[in-house]
N, C-alpha and C. Protein backbone atom coordinates (compact mmCIF):
# COMPACT_ATOMS: atom_id res chain seq x y z
N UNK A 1 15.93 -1.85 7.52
CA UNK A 1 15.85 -2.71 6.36
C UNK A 1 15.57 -4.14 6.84
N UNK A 2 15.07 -5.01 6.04
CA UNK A 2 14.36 -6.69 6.22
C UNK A 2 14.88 -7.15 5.31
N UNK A 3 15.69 -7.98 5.73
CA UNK A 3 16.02 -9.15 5.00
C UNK A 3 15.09 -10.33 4.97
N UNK A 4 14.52 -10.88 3.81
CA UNK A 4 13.99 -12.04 3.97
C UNK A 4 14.40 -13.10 3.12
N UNK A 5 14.71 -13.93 4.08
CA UNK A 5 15.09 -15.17 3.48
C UNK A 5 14.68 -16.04 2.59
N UNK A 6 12.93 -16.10 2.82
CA UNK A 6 12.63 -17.04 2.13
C UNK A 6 11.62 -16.09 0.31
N UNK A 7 11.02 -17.31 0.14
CA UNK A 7 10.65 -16.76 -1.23
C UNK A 7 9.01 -16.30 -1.12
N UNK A 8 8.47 -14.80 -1.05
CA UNK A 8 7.18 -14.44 -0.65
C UNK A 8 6.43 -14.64 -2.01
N UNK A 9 5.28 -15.11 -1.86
CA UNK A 9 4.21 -15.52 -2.67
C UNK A 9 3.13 -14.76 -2.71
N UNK A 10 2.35 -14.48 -1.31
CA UNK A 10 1.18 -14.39 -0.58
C UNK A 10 1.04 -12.95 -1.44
N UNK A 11 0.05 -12.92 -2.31
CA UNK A 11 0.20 -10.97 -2.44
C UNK A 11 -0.31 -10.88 -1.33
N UNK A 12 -1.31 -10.94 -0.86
CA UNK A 12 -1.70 -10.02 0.39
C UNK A 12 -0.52 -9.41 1.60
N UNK A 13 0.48 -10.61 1.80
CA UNK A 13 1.51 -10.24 2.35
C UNK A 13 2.60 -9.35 1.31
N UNK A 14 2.49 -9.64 0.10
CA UNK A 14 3.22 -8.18 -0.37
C UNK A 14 2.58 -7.22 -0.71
N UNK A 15 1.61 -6.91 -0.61
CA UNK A 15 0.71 -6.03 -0.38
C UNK A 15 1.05 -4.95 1.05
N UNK A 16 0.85 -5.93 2.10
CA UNK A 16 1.30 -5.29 3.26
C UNK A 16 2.80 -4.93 3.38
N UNK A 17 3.10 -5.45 2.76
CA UNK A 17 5.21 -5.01 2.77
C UNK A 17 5.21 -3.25 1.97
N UNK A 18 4.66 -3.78 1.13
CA UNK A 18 4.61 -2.65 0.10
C UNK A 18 4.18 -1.22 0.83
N UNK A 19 3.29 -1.58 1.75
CA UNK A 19 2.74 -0.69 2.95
C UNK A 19 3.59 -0.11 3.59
N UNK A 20 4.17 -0.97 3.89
CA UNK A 20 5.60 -0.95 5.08
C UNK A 20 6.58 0.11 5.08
N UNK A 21 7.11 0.03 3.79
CA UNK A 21 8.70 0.45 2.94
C UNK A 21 8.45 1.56 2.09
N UNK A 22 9.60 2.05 2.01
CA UNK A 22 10.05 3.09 1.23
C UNK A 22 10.95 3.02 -0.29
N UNK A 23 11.42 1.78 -0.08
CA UNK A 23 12.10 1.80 -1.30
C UNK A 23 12.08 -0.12 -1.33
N UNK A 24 11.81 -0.91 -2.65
CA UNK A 24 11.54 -2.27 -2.82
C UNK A 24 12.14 -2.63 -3.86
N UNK A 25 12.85 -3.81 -3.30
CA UNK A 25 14.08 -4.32 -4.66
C UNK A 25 12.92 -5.47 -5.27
N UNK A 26 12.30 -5.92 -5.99
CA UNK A 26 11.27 -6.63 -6.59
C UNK A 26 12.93 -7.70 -7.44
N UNK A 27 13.24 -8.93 -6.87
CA UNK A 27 13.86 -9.94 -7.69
C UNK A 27 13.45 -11.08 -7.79
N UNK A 28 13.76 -12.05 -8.62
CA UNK A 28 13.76 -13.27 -8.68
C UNK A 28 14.87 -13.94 -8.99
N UNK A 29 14.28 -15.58 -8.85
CA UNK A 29 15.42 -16.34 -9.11
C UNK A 29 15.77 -17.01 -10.64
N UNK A 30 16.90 -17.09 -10.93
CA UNK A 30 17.42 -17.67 -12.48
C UNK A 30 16.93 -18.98 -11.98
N UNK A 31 16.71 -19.49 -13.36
CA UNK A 31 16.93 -21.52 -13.67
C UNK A 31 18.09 -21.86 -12.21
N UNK A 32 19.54 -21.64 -11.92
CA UNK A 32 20.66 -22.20 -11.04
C UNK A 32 19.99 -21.69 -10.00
N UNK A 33 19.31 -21.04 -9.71
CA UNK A 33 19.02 -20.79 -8.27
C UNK A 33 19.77 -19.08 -7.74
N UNK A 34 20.61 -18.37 -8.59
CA UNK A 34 21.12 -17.38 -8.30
C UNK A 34 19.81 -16.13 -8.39
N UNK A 35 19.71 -15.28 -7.61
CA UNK A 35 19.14 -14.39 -7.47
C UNK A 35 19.19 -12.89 -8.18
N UNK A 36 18.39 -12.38 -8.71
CA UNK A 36 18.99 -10.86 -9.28
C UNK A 36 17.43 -10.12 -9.24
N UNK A 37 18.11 -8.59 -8.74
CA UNK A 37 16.87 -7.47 -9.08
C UNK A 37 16.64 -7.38 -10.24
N UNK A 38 15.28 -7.53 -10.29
CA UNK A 38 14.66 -6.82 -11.48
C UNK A 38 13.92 -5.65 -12.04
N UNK A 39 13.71 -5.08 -10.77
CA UNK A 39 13.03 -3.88 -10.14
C UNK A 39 13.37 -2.92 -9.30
N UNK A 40 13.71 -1.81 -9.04
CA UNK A 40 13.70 -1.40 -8.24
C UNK A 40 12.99 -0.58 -7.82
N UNK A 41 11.93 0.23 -6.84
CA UNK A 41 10.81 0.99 -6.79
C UNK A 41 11.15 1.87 -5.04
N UNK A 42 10.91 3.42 -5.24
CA UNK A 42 10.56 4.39 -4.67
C UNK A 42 9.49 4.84 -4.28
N UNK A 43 9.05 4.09 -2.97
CA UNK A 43 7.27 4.59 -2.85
C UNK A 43 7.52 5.97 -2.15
């Protein structure tokens, strides 16, 4: 598993993640800055 810290933008780089993995938590961040899944996906 990858933790990433920061906030990915690049589709092409999630493009290639998406490549990567088997299972993808797709979240974002609220207005305060707190984080939550919004997605979860089984490739």
């Amino acid at each position: 598993m990858i933790h990433f810290e920061r906030e990915v933008t690049d589709p092409i780089f999630i493009h290639e993640m998406l490549q990567l993995f088997h299972h993808v938590n797709v979240g974002m961040i609220d207005e305060d800055g707190y984080p939550y899944v919004v997605l979860q996906v089984w490739l």
